[in-house]
PDB file of N, CA and C in Angstrom:
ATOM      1  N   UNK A   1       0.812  -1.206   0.000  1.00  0.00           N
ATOM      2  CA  UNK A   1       0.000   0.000   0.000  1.00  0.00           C
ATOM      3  C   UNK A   1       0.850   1.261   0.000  1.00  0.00           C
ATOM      4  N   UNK A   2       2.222   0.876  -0.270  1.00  0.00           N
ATOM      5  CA  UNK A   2       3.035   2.341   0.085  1.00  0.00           C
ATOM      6  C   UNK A   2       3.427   3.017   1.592  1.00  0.00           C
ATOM      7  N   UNK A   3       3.009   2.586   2.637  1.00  0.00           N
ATOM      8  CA  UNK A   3       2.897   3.268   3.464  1.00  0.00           C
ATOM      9  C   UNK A   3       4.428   2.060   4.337  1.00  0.00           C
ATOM     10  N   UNK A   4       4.987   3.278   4.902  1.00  0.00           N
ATOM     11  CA  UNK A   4       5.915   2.771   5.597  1.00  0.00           C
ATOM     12  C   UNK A   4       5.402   1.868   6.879  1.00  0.00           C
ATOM     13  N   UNK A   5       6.463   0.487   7.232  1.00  0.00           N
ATOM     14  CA  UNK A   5       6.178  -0.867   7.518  1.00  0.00           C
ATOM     15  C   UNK A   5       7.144  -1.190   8.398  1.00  0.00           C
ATOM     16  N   UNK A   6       6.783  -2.483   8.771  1.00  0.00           N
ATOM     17  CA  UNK A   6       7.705  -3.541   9.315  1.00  0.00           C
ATOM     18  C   UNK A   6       7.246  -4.844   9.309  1.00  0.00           C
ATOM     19  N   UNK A   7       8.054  -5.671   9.429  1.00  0.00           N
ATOM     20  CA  UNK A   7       7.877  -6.758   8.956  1.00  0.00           C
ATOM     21  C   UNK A   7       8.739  -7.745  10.402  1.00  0.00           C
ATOM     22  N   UNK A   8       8.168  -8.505  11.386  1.00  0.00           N
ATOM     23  CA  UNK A   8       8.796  -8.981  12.559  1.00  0.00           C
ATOM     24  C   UNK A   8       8.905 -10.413  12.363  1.00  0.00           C
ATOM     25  N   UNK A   9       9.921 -10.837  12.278  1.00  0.00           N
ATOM     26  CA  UNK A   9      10.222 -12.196  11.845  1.00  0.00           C
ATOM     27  C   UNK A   9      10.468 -13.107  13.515  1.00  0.00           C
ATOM     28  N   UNK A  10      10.335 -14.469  14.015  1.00  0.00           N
ATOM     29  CA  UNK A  10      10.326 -15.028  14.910  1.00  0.00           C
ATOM     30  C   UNK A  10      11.018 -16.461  14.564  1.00  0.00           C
ATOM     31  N   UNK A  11      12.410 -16.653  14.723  1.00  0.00           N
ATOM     32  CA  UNK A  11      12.969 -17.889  14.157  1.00  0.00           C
ATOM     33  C   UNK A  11      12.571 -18.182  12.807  1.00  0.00           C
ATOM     34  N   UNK A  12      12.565 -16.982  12.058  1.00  0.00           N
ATOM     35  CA  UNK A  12      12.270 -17.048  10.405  1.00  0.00           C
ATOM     36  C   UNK A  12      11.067 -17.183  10.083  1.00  0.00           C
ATOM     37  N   UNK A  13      10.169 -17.297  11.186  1.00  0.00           N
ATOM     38  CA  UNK A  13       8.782 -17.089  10.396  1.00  0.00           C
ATOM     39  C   UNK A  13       8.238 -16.067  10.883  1.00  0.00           C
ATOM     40  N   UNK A  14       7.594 -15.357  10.225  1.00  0.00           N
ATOM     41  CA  UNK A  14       6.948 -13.633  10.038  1.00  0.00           C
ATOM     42  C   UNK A  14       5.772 -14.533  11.224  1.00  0.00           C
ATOM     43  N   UNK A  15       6.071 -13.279  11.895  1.00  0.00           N
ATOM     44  CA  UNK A  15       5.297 -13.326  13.445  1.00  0.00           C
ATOM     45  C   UNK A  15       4.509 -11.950  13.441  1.00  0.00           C
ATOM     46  N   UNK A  16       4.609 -10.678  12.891  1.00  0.00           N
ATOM     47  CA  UNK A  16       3.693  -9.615  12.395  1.00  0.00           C
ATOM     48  C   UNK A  16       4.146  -8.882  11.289  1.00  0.00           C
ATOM     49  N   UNK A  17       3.421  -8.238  10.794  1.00  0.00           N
ATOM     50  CA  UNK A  17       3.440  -7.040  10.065  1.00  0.00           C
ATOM     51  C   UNK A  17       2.587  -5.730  10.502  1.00  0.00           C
ATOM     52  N   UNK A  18       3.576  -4.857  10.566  1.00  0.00           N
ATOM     53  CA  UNK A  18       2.957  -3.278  11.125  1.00  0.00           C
ATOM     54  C   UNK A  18       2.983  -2.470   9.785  1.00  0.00           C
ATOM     55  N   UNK A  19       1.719  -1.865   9.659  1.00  0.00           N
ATOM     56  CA  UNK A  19       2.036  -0.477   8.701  1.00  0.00           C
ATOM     57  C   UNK A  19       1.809   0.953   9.364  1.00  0.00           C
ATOM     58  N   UNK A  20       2.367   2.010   9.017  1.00  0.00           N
ATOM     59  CA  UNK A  20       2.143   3.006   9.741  1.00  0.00           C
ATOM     60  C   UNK A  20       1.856   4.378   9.079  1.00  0.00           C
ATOM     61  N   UNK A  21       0.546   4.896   9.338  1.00  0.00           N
ATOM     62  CA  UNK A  21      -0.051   6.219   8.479  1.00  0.00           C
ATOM     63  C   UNK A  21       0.460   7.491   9.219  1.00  0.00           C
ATOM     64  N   UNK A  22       0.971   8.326   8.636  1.00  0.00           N
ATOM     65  CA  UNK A  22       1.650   9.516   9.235  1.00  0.00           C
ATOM     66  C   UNK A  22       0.862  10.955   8.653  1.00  0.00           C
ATOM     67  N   UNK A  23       0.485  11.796   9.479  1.00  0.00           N
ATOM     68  CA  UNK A  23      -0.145  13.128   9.211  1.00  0.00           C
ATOM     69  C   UNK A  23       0.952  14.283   9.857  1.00  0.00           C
ATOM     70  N   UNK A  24       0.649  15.127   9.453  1.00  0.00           N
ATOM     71  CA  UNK A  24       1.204  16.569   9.708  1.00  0.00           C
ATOM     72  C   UNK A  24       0.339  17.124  10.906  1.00  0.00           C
ATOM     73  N   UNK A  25       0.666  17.290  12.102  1.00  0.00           N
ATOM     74  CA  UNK A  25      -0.008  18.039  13.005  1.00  0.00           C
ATOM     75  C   UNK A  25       0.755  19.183  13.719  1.00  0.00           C
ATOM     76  N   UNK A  26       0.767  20.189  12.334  1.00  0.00           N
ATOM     77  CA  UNK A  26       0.916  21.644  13.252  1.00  0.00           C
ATOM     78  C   UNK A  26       2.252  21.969  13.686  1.00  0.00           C
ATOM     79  N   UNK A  27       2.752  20.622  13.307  1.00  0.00           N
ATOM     80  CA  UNK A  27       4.447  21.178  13.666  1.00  0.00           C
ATOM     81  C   UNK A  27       5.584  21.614  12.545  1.00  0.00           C
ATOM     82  N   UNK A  28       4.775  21.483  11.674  1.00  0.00           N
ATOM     83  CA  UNK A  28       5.425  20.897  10.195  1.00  0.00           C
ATOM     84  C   UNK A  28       5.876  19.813   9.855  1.00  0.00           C
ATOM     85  N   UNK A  29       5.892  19.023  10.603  1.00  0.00           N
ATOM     86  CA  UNK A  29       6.728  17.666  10.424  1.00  0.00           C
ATOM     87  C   UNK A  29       5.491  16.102  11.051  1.00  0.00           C
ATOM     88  N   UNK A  30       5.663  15.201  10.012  1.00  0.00           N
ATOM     89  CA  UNK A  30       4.377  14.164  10.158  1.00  0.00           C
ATOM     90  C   UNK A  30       5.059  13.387  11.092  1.00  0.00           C
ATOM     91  N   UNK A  31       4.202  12.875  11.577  1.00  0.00           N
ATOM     92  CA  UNK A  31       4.189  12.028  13.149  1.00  0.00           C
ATOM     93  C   UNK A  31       2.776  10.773  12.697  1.00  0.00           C
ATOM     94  N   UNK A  32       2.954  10.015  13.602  1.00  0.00           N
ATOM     95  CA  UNK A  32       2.322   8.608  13.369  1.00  0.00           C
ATOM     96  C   UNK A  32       1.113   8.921  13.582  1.00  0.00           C
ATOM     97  N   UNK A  33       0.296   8.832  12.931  1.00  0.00           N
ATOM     98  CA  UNK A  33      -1.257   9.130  12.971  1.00  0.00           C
ATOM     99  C   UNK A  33      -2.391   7.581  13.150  1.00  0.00           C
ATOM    100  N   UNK A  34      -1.393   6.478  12.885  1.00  0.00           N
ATOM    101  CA  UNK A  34      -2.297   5.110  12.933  1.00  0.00           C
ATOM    102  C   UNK A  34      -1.453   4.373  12.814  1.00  0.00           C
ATOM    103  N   UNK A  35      -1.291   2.823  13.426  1.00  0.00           N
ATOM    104  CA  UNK A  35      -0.496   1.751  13.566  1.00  0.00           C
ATOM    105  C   UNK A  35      -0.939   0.526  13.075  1.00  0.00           C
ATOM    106  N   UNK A  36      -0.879  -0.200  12.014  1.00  0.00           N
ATOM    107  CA  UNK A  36      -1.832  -0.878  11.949  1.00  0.00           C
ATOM    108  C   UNK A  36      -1.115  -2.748  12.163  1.00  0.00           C
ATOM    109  N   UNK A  37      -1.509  -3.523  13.000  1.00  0.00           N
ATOM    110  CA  UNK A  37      -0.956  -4.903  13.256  1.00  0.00           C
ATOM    111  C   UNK A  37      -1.452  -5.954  12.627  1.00  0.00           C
ATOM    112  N   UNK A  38      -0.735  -6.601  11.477  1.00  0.00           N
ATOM    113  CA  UNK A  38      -1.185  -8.132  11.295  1.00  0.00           C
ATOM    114  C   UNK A  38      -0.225  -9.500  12.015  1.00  0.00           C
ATOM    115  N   UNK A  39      -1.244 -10.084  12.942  1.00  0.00           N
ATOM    116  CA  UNK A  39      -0.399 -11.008  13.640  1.00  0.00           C
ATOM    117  C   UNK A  39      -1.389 -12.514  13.280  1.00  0.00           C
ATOM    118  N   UNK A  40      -2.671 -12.788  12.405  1.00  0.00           N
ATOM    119  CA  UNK A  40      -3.265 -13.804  12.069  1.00  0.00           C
ATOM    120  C   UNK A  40      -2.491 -14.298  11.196  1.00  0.00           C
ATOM    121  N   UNK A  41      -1.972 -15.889  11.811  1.00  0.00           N
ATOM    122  CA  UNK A  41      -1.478 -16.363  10.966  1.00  0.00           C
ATOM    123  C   UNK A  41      -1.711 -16.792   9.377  1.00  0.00           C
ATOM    124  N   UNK A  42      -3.431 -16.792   9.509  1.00  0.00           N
ATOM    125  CA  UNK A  42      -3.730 -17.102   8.025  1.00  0.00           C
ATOM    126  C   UNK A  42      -3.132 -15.774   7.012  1.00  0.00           C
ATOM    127  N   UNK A  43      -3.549 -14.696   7.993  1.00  0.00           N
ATOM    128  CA  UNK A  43      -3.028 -13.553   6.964  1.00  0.00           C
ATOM    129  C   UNK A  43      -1.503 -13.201   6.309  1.00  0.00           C
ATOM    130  N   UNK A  44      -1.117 -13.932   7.142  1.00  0.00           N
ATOM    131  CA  UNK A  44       0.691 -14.073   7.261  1.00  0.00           C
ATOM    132  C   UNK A  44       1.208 -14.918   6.377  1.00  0.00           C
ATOM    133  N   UNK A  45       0.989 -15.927   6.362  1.00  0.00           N
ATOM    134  CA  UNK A  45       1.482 -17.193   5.144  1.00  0.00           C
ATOM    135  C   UNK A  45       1.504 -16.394   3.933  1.00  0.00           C
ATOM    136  N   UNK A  46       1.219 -15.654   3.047  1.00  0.00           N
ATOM    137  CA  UNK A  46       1.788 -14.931   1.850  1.00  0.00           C
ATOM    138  C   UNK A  46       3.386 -14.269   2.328  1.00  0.00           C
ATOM    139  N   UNK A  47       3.901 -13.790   3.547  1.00  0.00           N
ATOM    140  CA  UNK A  47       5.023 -12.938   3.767  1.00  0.00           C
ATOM    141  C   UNK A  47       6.090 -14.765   3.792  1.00  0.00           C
ATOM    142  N   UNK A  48       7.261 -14.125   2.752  1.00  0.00           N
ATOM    143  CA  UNK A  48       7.942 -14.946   3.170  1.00  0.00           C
ATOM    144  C   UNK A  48       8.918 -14.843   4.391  1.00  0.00           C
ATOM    145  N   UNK A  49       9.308 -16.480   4.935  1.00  0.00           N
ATOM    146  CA  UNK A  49      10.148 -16.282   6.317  1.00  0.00           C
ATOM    147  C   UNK A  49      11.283 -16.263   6.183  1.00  0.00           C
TER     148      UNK A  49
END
């Protein structure tokens, strides 16, 4: 989706994926606006380990 990530691996198998939405609030500079966690394993089996 474009949006900057991570990807947490656990003895080589992907144990989550985080994505993270960033907005501008007022400082000039974007800060984390939403975190988003995939830790279901069904959803996981596409990431390789």
């Amino acid at each position: 989706n474009g949006q900057p990530g991570l990807v947490a691996r656990r003895d080589g198998v992907t144990a989550a994926v985080a994505a993270f939405d960033t907005a501008a609030f007022g400082t000039g500079a974007d800060r984390i606006a939403r975190i988003w966690v995939v830790r279901n394993p069904e959803k996981l089996r596409r990431w390789p380990g």
